[in-house]
C-alpha atoms as a PDB file:
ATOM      1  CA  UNK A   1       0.000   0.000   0.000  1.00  0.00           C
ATOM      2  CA  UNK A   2       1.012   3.470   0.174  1.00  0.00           C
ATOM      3  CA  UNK A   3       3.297   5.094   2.626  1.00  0.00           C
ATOM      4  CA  UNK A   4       1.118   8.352   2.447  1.00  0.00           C
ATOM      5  CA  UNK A   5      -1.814   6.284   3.574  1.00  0.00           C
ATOM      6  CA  UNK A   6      -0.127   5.349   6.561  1.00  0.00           C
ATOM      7  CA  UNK A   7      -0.429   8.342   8.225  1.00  0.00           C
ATOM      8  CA  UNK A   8      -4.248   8.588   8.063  1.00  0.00           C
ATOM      9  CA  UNK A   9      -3.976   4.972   9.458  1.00  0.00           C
ATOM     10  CA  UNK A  10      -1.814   5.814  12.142  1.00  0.00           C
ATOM     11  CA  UNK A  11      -4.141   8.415  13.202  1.00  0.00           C
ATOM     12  CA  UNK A  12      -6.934   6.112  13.274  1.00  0.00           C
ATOM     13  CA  UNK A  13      -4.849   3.776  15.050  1.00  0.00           C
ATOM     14  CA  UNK A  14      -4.758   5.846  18.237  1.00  0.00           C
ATOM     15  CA  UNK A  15      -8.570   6.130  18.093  1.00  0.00           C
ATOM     16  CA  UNK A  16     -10.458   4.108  20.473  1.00  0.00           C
ATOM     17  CA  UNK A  17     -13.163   3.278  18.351  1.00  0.00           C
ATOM     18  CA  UNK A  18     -14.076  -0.957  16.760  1.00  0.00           C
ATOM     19  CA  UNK A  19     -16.105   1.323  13.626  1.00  0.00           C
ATOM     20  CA  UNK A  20     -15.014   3.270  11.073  1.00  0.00           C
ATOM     21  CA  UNK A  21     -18.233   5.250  10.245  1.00  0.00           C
ATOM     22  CA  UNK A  22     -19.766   9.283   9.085  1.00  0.00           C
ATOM     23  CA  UNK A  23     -20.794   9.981  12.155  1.00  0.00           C
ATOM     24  CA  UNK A  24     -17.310   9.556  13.489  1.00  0.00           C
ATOM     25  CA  UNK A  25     -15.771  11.365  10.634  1.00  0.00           C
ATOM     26  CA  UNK A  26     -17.709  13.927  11.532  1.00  0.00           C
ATOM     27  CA  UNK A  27     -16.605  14.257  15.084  1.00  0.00           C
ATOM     28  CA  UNK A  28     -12.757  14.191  13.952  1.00  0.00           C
ATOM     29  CA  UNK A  29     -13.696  17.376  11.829  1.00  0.00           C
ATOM     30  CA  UNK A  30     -14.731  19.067  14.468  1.00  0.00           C
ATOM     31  CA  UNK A  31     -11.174  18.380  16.757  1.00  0.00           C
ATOM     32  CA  UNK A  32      -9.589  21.616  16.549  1.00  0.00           C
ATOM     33  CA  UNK A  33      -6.459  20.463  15.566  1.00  0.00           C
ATOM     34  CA  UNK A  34      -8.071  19.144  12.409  1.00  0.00           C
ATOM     35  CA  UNK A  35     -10.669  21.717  11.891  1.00  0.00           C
ATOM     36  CA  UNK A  36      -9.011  24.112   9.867  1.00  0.00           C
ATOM     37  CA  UNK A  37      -7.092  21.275   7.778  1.00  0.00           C
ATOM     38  CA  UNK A  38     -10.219  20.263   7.222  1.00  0.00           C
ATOM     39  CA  UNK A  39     -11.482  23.395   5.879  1.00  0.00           C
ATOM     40  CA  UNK A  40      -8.359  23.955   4.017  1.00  0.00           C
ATOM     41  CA  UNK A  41      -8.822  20.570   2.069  1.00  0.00           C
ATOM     42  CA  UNK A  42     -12.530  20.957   0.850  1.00  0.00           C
ATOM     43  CA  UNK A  43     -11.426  24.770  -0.657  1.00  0.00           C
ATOM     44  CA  UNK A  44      -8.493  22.483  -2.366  1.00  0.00           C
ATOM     45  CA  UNK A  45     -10.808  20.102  -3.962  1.00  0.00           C
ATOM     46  CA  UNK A  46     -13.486  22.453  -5.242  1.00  0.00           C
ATOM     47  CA  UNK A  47     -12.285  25.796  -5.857  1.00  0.00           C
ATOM     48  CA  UNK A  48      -8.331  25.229  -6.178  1.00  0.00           C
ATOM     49  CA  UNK A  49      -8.389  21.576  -8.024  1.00  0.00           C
ATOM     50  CA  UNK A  50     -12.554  20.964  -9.010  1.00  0.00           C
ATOM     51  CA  UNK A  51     -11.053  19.563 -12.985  1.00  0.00           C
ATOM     52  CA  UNK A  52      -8.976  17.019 -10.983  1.00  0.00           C
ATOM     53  CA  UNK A  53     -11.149  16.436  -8.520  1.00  0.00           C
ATOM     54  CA  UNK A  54     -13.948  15.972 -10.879  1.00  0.00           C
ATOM     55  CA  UNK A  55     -12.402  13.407 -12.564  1.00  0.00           C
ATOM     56  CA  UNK A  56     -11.265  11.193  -9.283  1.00  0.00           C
ATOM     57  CA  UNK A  57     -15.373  11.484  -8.715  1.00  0.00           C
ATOM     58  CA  UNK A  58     -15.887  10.271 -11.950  1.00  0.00           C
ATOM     59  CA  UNK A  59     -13.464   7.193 -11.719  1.00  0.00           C
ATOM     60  CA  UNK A  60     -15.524   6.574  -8.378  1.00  0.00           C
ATOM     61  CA  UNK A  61     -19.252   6.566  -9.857  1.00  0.00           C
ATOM     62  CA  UNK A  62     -18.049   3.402 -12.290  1.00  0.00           C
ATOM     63  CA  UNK A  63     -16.755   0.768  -9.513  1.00  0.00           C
ATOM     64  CA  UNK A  64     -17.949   2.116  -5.615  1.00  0.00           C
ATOM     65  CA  UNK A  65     -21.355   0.484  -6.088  1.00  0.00           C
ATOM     66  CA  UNK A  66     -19.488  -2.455  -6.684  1.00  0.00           C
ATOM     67  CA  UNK A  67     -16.832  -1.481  -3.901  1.00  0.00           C
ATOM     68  CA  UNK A  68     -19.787  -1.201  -0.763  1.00  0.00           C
ATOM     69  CA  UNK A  69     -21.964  -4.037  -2.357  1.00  0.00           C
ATOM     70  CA  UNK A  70     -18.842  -6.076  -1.646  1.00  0.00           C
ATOM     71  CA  UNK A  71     -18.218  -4.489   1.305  1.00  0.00           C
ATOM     72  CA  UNK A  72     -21.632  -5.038   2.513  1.00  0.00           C
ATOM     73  CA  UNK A  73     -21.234  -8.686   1.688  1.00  0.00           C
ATOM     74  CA  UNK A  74     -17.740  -9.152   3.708  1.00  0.00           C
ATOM     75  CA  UNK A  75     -18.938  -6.759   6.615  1.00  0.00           C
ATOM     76  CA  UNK A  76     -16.968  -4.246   5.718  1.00  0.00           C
ATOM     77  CA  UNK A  77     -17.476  -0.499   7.200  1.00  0.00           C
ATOM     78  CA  UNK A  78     -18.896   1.476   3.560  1.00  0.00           C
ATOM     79  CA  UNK A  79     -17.139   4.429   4.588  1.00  0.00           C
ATOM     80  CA  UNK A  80     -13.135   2.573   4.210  1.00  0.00           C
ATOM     81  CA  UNK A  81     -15.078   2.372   0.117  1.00  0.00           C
ATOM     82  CA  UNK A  82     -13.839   5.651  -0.602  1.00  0.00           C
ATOM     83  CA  UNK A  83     -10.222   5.075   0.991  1.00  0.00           C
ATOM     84  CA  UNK A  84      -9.294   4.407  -3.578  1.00  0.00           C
ATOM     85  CA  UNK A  85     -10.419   8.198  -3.854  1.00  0.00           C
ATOM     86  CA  UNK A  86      -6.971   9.335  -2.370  1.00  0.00           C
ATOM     87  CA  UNK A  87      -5.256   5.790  -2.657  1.00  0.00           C
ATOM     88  CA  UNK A  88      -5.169   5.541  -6.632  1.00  0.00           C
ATOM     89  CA  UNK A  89      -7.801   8.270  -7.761  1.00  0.00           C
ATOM     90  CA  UNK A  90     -10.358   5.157  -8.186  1.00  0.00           C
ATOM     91  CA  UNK A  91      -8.119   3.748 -11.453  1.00  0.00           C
ATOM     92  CA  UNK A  92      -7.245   0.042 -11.572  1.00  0.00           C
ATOM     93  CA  UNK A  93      -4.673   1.204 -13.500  1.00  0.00           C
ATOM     94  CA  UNK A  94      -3.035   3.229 -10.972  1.00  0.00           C
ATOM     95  CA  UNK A  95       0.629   2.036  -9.916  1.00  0.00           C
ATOM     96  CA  UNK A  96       2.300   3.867  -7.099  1.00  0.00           C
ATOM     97  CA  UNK A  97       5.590   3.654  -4.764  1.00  0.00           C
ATOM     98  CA  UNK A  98       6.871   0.283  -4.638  1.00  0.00           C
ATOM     99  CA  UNK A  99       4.851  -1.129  -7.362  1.00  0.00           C
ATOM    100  CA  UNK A 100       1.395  -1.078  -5.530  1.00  0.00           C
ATOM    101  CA  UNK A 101      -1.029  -1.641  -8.284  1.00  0.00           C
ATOM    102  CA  UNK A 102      -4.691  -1.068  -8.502  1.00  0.00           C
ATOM    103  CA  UNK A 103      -7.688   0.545  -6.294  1.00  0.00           C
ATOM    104  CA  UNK A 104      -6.211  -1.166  -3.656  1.00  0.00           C
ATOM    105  CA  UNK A 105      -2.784  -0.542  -4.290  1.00  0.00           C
ATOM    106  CA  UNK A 106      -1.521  -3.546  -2.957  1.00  0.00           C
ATOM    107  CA  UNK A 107       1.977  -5.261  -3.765  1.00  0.00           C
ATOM    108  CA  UNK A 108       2.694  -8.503  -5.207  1.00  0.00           C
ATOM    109  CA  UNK A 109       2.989 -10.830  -2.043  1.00  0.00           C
ATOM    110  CA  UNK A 110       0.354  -9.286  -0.177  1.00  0.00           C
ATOM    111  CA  UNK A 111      -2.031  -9.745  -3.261  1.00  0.00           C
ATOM    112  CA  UNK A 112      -1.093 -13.178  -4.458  1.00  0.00           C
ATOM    113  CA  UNK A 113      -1.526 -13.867  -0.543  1.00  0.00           C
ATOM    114  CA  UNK A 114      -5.487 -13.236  -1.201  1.00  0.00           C
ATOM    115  CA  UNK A 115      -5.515 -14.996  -4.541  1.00  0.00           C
ATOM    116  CA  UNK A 116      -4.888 -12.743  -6.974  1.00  0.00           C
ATOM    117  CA  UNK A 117      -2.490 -14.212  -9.383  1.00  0.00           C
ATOM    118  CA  UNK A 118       0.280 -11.740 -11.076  1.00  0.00           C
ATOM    119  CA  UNK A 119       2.161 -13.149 -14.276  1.00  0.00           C
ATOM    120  CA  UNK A 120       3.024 -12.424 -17.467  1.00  0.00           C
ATOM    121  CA  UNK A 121      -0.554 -12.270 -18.940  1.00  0.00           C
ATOM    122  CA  UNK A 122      -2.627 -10.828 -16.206  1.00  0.00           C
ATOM    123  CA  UNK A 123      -1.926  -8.921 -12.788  1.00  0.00           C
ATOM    124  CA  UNK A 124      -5.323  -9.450 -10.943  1.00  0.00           C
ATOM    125  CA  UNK A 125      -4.007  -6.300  -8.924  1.00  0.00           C
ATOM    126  CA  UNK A 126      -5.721  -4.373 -11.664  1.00  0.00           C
ATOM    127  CA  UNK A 127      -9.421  -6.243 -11.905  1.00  0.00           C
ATOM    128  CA  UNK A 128     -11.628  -3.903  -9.871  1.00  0.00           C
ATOM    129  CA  UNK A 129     -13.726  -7.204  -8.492  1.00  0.00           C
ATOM    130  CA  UNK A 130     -11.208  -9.025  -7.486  1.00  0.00           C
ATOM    131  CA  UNK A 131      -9.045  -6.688  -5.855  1.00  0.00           C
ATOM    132  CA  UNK A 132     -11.743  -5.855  -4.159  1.00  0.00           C
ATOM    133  CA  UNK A 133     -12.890  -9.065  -2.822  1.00  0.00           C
ATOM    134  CA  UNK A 134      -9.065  -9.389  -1.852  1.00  0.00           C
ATOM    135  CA  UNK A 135      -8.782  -6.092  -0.464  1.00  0.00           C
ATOM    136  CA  UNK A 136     -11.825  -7.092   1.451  1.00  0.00           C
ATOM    137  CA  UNK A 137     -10.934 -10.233   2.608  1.00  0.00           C
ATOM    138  CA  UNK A 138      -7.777  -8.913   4.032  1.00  0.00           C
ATOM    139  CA  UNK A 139      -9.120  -6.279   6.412  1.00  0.00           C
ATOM    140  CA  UNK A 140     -11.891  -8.578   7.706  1.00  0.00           C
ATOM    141  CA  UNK A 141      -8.758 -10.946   8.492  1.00  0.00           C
ATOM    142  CA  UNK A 142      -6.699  -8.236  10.099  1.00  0.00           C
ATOM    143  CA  UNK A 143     -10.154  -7.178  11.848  1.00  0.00           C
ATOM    144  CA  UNK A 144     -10.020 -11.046  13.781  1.00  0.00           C
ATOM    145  CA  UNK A 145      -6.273 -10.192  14.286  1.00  0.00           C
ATOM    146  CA  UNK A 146      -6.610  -7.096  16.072  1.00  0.00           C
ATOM    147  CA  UNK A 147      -9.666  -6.754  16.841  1.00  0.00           C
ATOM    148  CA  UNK A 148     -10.699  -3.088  15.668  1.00  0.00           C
ATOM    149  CA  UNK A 149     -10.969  -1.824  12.553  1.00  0.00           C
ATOM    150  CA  UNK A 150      -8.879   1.189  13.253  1.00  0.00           C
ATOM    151  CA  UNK A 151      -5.750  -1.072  14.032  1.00  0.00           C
ATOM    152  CA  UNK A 152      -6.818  -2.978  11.210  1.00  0.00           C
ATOM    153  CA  UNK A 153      -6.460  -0.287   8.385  1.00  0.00           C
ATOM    154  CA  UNK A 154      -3.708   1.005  10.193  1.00  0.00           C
ATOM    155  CA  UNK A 155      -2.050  -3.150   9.624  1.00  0.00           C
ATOM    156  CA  UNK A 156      -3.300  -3.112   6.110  1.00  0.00           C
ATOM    157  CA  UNK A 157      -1.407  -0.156   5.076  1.00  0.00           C
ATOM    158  CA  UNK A 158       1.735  -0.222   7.075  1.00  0.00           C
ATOM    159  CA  UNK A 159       1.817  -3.599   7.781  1.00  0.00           C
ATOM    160  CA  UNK A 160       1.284  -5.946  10.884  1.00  0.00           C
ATOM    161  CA  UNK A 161       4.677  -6.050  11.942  1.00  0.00           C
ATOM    162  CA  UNK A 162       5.181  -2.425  11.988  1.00  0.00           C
ATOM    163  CA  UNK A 163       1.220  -2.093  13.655  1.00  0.00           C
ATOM    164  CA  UNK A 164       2.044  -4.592  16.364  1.00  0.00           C
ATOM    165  CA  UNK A 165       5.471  -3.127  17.020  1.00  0.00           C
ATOM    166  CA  UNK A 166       3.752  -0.061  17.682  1.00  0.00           C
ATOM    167  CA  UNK A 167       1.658  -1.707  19.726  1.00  0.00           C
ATOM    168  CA  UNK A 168       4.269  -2.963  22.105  1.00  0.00           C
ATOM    169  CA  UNK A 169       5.603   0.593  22.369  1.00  0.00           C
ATOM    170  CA  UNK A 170       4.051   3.747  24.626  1.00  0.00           C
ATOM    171  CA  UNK A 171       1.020   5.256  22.743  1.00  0.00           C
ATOM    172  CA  UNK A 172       1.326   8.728  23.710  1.00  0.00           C
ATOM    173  CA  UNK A 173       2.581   9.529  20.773  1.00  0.00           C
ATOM    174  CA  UNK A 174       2.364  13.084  19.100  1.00  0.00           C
ATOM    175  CA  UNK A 175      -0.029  13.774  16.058  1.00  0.00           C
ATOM    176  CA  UNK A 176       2.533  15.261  13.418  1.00  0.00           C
ATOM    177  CA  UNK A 177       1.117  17.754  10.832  1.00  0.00           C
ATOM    178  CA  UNK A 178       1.605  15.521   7.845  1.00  0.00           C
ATOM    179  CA  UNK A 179      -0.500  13.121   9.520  1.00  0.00           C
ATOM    180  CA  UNK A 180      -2.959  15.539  10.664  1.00  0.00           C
ATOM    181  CA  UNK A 181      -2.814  17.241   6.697  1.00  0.00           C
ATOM    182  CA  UNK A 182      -3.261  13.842   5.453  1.00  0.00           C
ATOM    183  CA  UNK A 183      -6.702  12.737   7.368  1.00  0.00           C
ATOM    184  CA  UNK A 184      -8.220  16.253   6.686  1.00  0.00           C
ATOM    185  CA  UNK A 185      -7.518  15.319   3.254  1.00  0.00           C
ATOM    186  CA  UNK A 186      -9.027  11.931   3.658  1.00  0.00           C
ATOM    187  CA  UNK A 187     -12.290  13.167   5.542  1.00  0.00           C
ATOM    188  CA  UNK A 188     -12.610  16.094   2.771  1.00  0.00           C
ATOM    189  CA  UNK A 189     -12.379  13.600  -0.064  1.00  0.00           C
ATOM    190  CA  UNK A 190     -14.724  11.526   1.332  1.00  0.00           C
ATOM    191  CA  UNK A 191     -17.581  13.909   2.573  1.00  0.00           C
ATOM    192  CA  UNK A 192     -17.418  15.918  -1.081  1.00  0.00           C
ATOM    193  CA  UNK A 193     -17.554  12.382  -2.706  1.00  0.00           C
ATOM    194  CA  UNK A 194     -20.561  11.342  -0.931  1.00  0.00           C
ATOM    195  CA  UNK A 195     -22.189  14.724  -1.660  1.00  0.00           C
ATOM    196  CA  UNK A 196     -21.119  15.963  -4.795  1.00  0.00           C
ATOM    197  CA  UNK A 197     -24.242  18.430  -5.638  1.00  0.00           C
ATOM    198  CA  UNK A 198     -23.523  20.159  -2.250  1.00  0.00           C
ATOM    199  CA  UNK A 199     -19.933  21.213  -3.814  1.00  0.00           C
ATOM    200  CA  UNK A 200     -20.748  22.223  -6.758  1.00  0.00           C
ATOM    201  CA  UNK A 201     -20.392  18.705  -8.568  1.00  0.00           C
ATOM    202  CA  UNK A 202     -22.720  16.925 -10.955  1.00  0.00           C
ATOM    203  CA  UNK A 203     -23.702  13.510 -10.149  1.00  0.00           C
ATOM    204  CA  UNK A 204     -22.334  11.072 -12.560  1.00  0.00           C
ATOM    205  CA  UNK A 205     -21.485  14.310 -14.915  1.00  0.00           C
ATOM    206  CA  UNK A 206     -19.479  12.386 -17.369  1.00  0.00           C
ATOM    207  CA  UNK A 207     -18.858   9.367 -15.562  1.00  0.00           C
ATOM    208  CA  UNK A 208     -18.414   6.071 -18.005  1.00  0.00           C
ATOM    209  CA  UNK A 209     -21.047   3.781 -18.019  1.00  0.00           C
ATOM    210  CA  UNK A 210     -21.366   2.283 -14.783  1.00  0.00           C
ATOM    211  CA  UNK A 211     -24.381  -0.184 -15.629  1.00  0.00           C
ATOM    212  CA  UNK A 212     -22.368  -2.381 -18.484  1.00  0.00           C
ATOM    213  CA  UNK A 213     -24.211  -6.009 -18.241  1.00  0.00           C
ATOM    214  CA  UNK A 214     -21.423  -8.612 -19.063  1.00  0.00           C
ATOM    215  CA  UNK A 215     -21.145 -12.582 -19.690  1.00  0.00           C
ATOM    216  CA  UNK A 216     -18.240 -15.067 -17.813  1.00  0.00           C
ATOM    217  CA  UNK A 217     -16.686 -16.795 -21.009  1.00  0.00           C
ATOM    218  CA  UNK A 218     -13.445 -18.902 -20.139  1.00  0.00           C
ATOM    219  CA  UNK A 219     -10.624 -18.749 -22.945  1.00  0.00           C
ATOM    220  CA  UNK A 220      -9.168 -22.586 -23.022  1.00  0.00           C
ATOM    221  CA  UNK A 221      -5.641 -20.901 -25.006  1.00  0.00           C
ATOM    222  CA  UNK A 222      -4.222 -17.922 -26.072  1.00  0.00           C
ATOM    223  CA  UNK A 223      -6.100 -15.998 -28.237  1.00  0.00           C
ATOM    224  CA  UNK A 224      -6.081 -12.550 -29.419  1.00  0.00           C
ATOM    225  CA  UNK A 225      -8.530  -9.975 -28.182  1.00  0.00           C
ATOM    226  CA  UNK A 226      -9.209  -9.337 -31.793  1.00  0.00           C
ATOM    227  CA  UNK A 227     -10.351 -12.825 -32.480  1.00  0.00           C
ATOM    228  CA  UNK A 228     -12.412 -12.669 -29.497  1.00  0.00           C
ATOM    229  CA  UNK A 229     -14.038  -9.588 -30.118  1.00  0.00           C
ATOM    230  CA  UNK A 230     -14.720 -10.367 -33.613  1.00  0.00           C
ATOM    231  CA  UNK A 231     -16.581 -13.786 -32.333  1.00  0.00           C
ATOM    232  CA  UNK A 232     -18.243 -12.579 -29.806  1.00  0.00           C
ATOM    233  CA  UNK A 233     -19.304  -9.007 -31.821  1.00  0.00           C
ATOM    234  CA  UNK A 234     -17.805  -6.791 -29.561  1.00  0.00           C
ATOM    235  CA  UNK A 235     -15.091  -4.259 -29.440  1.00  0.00           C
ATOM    236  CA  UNK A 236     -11.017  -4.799 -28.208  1.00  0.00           C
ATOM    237  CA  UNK A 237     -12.037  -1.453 -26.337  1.00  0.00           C
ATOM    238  CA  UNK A 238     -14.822  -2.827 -24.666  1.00  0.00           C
ATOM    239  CA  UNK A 239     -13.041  -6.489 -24.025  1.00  0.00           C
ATOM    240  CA  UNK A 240     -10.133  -4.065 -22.089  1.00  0.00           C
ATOM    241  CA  UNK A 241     -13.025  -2.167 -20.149  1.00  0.00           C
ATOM    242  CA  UNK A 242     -14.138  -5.180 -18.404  1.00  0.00           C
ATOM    243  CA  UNK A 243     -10.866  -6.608 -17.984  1.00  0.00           C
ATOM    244  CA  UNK A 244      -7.421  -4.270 -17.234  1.00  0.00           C
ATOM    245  CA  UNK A 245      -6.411  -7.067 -15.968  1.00  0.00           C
ATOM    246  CA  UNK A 246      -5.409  -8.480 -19.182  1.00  0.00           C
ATOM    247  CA  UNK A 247      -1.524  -6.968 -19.732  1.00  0.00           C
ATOM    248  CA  UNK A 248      -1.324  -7.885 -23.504  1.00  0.00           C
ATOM    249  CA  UNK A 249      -4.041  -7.795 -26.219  1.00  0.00           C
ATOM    250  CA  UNK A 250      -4.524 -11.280 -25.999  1.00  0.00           C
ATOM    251  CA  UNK A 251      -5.801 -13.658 -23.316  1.00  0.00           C
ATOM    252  CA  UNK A 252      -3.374 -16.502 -21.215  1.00  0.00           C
ATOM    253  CA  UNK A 253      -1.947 -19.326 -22.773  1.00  0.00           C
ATOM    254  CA  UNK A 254      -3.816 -21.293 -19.800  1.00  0.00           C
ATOM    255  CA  UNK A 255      -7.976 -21.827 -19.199  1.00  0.00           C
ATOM    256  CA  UNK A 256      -9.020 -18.027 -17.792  1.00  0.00           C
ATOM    257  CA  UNK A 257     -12.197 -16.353 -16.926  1.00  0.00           C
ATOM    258  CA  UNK A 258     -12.682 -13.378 -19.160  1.00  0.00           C
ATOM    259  CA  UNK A 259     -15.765 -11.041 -18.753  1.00  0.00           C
ATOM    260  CA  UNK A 260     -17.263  -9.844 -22.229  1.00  0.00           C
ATOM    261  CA  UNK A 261     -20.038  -7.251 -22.929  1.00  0.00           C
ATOM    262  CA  UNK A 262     -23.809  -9.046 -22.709  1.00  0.00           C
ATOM    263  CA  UNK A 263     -24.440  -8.133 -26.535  1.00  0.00           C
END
């Protein structure tokens, strides 16, 4: 994950609460060391950076239905859903420090841990379902680890060698600004995303089509996305749309599960 992250994490670490939820966010707004941070980070996302901004909320509209249904599913607290906003701008294509790939931005032996598989034909890191089921799957487990989701974002970002080494040491530790600047940032991101309208956003205003229906097929051999598109009267575009997992422009030389536009 990224290192960034880790200070909103280690922030929530501290916090003696099991839930990650609005009501809470809106209680850390109103700490007056985070307050004006706060402030500072909503008048940065719609009146210093709205094109930018605009377009993370765009990237959202396409995959966080899909991110809290699967949250929902896993238990899951809906509000961690927007953590991709800041994370990778809501892109599966996103890569970051240290190769962390996808929404999730996870590296490679954390996410072929969860089952996604990385080769030369496919990094999984990259399919927005998946990941997210993995993504999933690993804070519920860190959640039975620690016992609190705070601790267990804070594991999932840093790590659970550096959370529980932190957790052998003395607490009272100071709040830095960076980690203060970083949460403000988090909380603003989140609070505009959920309300767009209220900042001067349009819902879904030229989101991608978030409502594509799709079939499973399962390629038995290498073949190219051309082929594929032409049999199944589709698009390459559309084939790569439904699956950036796919790193070449044709599918594994082994049997794999491609998803293909319901035509």
């Amino acid at each position: 994950m990224k290192s960034i992250a880790a200070f909103l994490l280690l922030f929530l670490f501290w916090t003696p609460v099991n839930v990650i939820a609005s009501d809470e966010l809106q209680a850390l707004k109103q700490k007056e060391s985070i307050d004006k941070l706060y402030e500072q980070a909503v008048e940065f996302f719609t009146v210093k950076m709205p094109e930018a901004f605009e377009k993370r909320l765009n990237n959202s509209y396409r995959y966080i239905d899909l991110v809290t249904d699967i949250f929902m599913e896993k238990g899951i607290p809906l509000d961690i859903a927007y953590l991709p906003l800041i994370e990778s701008e809501f892109s599966p294509h996103s890569v970051g420090p240290g190769d962390t790939v996808g929404l999730w931005q996870f590296v490679k032996i954390t996410a072929r841990q969860y089952g996604l598989r990385i080769d030369n034909y496919v990094d999984e890191r990259k399919d927005p379902i998946k990941s997210t089921y993995a993504a999933a799957d690993y804070l519920r487990e860190l959640h039975l680890k620690f016992g609190a989701w705070d601790i267990a974002l804070a594991a999932y970002n840093a790590g659970e060698g550096k959370v529980m080494r932190m957790l052998n040491k003395n607490r009272s530790v100071g709040l830095p600004t960076v980690v203060k600047r970083y949460l403000a940032y988090f909380m603003a991101a989140s609070t505009v995303a959920q309300d767009p309208e209220r900042y001067g956003f349009g819902t879904n205003d030229g989101a991608e089509d978030t409502d594509t229906e799709y079939i499973n097929v399962t390629m038995v051999k290498a073949t190219s996305l051309k082929n594929v598109a032409k049999e199944f009267h589709t698009t390459v575009d559309a084939i790569k749309q439904l699956n950036p997992a796919l790193l070449a422009d044709k599918t594994p030389p082994y049997p794999y599960l491609i998803r293909l536009p319901n035509n």
